[in-house]
Protein backbone atom coordinates (compact mmCIF):
# COMPACT_ATOMS: atom_id res chain seq x y z
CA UNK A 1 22.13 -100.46 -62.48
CA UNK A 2 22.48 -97.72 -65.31
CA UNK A 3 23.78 -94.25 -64.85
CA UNK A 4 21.07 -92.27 -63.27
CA UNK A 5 20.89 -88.72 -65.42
CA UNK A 6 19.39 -85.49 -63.54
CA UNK A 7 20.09 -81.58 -63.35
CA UNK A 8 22.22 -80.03 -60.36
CA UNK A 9 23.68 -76.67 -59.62
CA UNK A 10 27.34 -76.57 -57.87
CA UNK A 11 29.15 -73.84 -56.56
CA UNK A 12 33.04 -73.96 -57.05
CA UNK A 13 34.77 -74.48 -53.94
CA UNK A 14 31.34 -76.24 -52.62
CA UNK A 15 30.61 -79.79 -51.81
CA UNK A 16 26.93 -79.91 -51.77
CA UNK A 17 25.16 -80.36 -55.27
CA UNK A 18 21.98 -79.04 -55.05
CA UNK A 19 19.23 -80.87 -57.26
CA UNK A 20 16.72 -79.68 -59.20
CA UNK A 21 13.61 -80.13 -56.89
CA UNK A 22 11.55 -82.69 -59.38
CA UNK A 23 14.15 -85.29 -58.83
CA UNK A 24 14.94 -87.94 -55.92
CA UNK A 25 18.35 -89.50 -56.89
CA UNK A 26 18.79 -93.07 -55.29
CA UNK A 27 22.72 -92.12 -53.56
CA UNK A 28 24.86 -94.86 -52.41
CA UNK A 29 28.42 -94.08 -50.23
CA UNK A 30 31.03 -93.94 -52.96
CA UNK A 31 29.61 -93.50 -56.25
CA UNK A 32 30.70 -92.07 -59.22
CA UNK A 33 29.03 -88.66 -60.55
CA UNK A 34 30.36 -86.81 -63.25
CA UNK A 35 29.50 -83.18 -63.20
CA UNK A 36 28.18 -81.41 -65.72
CA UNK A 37 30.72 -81.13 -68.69
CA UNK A 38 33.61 -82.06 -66.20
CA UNK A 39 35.59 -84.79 -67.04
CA UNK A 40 36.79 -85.56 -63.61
CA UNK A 41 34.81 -88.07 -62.12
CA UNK A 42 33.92 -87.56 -57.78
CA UNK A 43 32.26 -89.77 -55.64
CA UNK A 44 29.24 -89.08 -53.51
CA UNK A 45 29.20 -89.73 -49.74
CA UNK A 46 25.97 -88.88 -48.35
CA UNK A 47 23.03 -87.17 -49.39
CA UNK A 48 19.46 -85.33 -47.69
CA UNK A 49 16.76 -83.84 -48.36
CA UNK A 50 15.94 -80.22 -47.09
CA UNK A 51 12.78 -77.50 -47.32
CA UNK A 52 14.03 -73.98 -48.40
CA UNK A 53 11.82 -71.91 -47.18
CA UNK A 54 11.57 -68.14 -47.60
CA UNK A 55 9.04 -64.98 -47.14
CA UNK A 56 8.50 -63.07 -50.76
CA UNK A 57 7.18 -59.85 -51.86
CA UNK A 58 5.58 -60.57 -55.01
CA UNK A 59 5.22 -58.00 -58.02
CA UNK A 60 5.18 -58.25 -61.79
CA UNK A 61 5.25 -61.67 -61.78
CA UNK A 62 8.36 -61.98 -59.95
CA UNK A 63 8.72 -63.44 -56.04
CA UNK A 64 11.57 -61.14 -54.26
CA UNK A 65 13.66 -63.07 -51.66
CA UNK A 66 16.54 -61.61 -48.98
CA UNK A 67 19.58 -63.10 -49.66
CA UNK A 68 21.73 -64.41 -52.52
CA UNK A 69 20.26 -68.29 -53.29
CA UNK A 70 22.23 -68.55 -56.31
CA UNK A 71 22.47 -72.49 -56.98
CA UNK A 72 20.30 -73.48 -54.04
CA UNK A 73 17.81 -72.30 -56.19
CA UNK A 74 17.53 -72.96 -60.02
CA UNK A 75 15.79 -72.85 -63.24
CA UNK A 76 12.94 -75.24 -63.14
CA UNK A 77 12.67 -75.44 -59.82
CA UNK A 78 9.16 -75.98 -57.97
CA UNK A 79 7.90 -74.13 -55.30
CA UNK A 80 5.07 -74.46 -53.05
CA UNK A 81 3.50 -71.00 -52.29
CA UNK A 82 1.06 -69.84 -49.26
CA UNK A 83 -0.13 -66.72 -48.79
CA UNK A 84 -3.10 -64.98 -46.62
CA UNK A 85 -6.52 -65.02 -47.46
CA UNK A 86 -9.46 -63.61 -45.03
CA UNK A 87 -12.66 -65.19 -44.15
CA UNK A 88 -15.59 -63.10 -41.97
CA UNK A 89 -15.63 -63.77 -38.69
CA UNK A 90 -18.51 -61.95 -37.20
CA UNK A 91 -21.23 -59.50 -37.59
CA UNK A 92 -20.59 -56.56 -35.73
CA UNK A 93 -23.72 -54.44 -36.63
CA UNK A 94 -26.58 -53.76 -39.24
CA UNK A 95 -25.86 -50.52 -40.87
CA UNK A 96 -28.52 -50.25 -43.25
CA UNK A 97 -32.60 -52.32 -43.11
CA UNK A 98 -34.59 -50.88 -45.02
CA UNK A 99 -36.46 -53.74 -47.29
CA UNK A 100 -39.09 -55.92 -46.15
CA UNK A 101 -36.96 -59.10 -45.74
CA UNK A 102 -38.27 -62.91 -45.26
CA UNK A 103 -36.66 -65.95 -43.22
CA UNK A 104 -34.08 -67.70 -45.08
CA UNK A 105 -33.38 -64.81 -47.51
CA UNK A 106 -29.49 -65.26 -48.51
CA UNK A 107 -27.00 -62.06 -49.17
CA UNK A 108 -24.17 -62.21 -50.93
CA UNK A 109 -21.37 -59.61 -49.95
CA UNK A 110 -19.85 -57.09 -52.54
CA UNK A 111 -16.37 -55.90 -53.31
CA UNK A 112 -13.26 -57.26 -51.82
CA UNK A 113 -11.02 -59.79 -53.85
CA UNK A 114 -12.22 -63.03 -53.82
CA UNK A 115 -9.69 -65.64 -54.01
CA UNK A 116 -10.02 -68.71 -56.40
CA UNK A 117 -7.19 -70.49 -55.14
CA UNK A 118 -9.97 -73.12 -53.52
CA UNK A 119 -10.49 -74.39 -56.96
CA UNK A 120 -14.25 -71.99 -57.63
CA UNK A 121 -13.33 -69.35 -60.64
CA UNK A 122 -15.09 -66.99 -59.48
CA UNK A 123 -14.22 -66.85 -56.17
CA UNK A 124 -15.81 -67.59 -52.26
CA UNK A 125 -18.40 -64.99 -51.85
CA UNK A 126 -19.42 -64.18 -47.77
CA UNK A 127 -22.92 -65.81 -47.78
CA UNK A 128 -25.61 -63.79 -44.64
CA UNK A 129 -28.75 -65.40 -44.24
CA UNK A 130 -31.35 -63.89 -42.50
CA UNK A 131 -32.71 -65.77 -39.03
CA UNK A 132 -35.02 -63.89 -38.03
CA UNK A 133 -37.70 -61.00 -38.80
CA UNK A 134 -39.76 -58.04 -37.28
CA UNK A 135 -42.76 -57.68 -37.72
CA UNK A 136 -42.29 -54.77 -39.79
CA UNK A 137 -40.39 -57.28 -42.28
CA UNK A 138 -36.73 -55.37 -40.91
CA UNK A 139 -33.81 -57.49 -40.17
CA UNK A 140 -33.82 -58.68 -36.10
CA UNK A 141 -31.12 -61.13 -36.76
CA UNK A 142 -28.97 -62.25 -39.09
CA UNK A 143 -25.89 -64.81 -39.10
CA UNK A 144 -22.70 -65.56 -41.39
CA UNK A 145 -24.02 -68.75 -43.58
CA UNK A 146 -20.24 -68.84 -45.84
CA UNK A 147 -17.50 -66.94 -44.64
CA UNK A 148 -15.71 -66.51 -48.17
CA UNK A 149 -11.99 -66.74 -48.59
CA UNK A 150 -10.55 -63.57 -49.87
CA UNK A 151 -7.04 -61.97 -50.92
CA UNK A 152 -8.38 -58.64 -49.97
CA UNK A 153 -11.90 -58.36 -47.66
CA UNK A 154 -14.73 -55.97 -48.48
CA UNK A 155 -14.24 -52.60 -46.67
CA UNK A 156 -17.12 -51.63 -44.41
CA UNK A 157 -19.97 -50.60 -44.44
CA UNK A 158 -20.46 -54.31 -46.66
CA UNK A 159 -22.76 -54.33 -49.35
CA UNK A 160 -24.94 -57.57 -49.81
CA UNK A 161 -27.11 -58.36 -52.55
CA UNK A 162 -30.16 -60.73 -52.78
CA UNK A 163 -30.90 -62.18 -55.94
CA UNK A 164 -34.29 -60.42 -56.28
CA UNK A 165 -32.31 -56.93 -55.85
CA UNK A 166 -32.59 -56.53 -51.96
CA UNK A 167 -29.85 -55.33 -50.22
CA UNK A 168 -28.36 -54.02 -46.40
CA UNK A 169 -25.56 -53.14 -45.46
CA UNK A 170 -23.34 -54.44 -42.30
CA UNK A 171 -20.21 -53.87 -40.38
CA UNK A 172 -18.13 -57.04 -40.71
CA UNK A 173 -15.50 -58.03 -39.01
CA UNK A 174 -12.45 -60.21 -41.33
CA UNK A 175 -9.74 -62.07 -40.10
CA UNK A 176 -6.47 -64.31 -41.97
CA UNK A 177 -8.31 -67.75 -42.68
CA UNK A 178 -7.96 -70.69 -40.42
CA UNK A 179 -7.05 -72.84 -43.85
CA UNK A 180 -4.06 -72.25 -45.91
CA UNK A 181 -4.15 -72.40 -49.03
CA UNK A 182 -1.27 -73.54 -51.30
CA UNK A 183 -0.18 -73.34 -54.87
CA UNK A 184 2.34 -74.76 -57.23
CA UNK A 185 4.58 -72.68 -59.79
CA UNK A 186 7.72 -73.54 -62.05
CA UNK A 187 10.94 -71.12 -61.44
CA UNK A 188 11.10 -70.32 -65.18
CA UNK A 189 14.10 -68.10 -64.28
CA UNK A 190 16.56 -66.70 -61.30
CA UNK A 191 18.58 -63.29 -61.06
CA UNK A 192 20.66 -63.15 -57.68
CA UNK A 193 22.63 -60.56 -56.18
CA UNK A 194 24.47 -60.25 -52.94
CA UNK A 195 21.28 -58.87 -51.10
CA UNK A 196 18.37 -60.54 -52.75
CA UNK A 197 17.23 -62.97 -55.16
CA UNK A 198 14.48 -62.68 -57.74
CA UNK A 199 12.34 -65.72 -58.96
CA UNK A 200 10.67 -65.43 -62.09
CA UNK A 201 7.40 -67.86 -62.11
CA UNK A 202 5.91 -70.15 -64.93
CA UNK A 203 2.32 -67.89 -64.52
CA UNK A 204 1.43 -65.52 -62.40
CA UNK A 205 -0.43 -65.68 -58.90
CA UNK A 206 -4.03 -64.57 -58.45
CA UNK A 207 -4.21 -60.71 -58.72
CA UNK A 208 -3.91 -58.39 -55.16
CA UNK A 209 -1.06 -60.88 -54.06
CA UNK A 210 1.92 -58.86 -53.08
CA UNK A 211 3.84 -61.19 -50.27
CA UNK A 212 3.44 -64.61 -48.67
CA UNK A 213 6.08 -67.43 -48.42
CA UNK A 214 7.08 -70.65 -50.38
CA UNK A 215 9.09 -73.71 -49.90
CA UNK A 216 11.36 -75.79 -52.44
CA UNK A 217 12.08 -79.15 -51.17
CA UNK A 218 15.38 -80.45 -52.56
CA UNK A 219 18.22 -82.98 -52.17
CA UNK A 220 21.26 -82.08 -51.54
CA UNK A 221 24.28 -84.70 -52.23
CA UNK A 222 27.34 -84.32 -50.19
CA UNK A 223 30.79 -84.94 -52.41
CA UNK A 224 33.91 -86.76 -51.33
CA UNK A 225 35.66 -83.28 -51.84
CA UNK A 226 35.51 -79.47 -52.55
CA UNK A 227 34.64 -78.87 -56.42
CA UNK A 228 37.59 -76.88 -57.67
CA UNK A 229 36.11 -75.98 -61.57
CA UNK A 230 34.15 -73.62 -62.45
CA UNK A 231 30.87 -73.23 -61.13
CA UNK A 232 27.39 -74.66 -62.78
CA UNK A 233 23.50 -74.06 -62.92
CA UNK A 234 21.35 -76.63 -63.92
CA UNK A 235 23.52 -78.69 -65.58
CA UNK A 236 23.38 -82.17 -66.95
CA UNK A 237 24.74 -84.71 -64.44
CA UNK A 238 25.23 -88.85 -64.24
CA UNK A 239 25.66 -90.81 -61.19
CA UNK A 240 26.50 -94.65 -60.93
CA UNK A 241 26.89 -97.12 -58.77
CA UNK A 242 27.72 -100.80 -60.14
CA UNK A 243 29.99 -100.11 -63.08
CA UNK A 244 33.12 -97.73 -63.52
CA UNK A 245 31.54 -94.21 -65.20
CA UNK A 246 34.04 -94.85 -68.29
CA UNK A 247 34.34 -98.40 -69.62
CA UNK A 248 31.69 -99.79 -67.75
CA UNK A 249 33.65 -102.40 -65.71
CA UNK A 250 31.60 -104.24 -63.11
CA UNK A 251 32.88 -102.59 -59.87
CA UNK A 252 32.85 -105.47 -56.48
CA UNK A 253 29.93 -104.26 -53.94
CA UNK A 254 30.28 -104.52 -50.18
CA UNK A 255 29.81 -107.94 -48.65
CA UNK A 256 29.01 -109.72 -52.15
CA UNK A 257 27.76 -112.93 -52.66
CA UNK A 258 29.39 -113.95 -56.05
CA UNK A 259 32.59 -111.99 -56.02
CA UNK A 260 33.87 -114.18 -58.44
CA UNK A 261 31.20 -113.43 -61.23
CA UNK A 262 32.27 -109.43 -60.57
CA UNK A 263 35.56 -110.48 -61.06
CA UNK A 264 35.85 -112.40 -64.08
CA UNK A 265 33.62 -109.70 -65.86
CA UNK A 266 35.95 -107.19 -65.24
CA UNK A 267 38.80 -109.24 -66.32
CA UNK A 268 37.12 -110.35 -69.45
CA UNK A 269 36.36 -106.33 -70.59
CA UNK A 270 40.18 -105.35 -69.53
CA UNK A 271 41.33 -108.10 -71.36
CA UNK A 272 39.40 -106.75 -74.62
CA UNK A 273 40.32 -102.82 -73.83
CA UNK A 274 43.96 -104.36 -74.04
CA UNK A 275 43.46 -106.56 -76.82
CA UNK A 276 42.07 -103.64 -78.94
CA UNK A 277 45.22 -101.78 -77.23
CA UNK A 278 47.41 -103.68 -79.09
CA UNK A 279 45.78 -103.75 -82.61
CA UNK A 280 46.13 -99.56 -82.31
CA UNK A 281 49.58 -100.10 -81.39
CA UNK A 282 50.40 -103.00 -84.03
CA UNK A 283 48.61 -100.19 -86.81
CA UNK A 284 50.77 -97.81 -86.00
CA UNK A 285 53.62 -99.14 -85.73
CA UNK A 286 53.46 -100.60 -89.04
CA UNK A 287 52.58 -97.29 -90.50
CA UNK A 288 55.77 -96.29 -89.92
CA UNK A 289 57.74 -98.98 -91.85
C-alpha cells in the first residue's frame, strides 16, 4: 500500500494527532507516520473518531467558543452548525378586521427575519388563511396554513398582507421550531487563548444569528509515545503500513501467507543499498590516492 498523505495538528508532549476533519485515515497497530517536517519516524497504535461539539456566540463573522481548542481544532476544518429558528404556533387573537374578507383568502405575515437556511431565498413566510366569514364579510375564523421558519419572529400585533392589499392584524404566538436546521462552513482560520477560542468561517451565516452550536467530527490517532518536538498545526503528514517509511523495504505482516516472498524482497533491496554502499566507499577512497 502507498504512504497515505493528510494534514494533522500535534501538541508537544501529546500523543493524540488530531486530523483535519475532511479526512478518514485507514490506521493499522504499528505503523509508521512521520510528522510533519520531523524526521523521526513513530508508530501509530490505535485510532477513533470523536464529535467536538461546542455552543458559540457568533459576531462579525467569527464563532466564539469557551476554552482553548488549539490543535483540536484547525485551519480547514468543517463544522456542522445549528442554531434556532421559530415557527408560529397558534393564533391567540384578531387584533384588527376591518376588510370585507372571502373564504380561502391567504395572508402573508410581515416583519421578523425569515430564515433561508431551508433552501427558499427569500425566506418561509407564516401563511393565515381565512376559514370562515360573517356575514358582514369580518374574519370569524382563521387558522395557521404555513408556520414559517424564522431567525427572529414578527413582534405582535402581526401584520399580514393579501395580495390584493387586504390586511389584519393578529396576536401570534412563536415558538423554537420542531426541525433543526443545519449548515456547513470551512474554519478559514483559528485564534486561541487560555479562555476562549475564535473560529473564523469560509462565509458568513444568515444575518440576526448571534449564538447556536456546531460539531467537528474528527479522528484522532493515538501514538506509540509522547511527541517531544515542537508543536504543529495543520501540517503535512505520511503514514504507512507495508513498507519501511525510508527505503521502502517490504516490512513481514502478521500471520502471512508467503513470508518468504516478503523476505527475499527485502533482502534483494538491502543487498543493492549495500552494493551502492560500497561503490561510495570504493570512490572515495580512491580519491584520496
Amino acid at each position: 500500500m502507498k504512504p497515505e498523505i493528510f494534514q494533522a495538528s500535534l501538541e508537544r508532549g501529546s500523543n493524540k494527532l488530531y486530523v483535519q476533519s475532511n479526512k478518514q485515515i485507514a490506521v493499522r497497530n504499528g505503523a509508521f507516520i512521520k510528522l510533519g517536517g520531523n524526521d523521526i519516524f513513530y508508530r501509530a497504535e490505535s485510532s477513533e473518531n470523536v464529535n467536538i461539539k461546542r455552543k458559540f456566540d457568533y459576531s462579525g463573522d467569527t464563532l466564539t467558543i469557551k476554552g482553548n481548542y488549539q490543535f483540536k481544532l484547525a485551519k480547514g476544518d468543517l463544522g456542522k452548525i445549528s442554531f434556532n429558528e421559530y415557527e408560529a404556533i397558534n393564533i391567540n387573537s384578531i387584533e384588527e378586521n376591518e376588510y370585507k374578507y372571502s373564504i380561502g383568502d391567504l395572508f402573508y405575515a410581515q416583519g421578523g427575519n425569515p430564515s433561508s437556511s431551508s433552501g427558499n431565498l427569500t425566506g418561509e413566510y407564516t401563511e393565515f388563511k381565512i376559514t370562515r366569514v360573517k356575514e358582514d364579510g369580518s374574519i370569524d375564523t382563521i387558522e395557521i396554513n404555513r408556520p414559517g421558519l424564522y431567525i427572529h419572529p414578527p413582534q405582535n400585533p402581526v401584520e399580514a398582507l393579501e395580495e390584493s392589499g387586504k390586511k389584519i392584524k393578529l396576536n401570534v404566538e412563536y415558538d423554537i421550531s420542531s426541525q433543526v436546521s443545519i449548515v456547513e462552513r470551512d474554519f478559514k482560520s483559528i485564534e486561541c487563548s487560555p479562555i476562549e477560542t475564535r473560529i473564523g468561517l469560509s462565509y458568513p451565516l444568515e444575518r440576526g444569528i448571534t449564538e447556536g452550536e456546531f460539531i467537528v467530527s474528527k479522528q484522532v490517532i493515538y501514538l506509540n509515545k509522547a511527541y517531544d518536538s515542537e508543536s504543529f498545526e495543520t501540517e503535512v503528514c505520511q503514514i504507512t503500513f507495508d513498507y519501511s517509511p525510508v527505503n521502502g523495504i517490504p516490512l513481514l505482516p502478521p500471520n502471512s501467507i508467503d513470508p518468504q516472498t516478503s523476505y527475499n524482497e527485502a533482502v534483494a533491496i538491502i543487498d543493492k543499498k549495500l552494493q551502492e554502499m560500497d561503490k561510495r566507499i570504493t570512490r572515495m577512497e580512491n580519491m584520496n590516492y
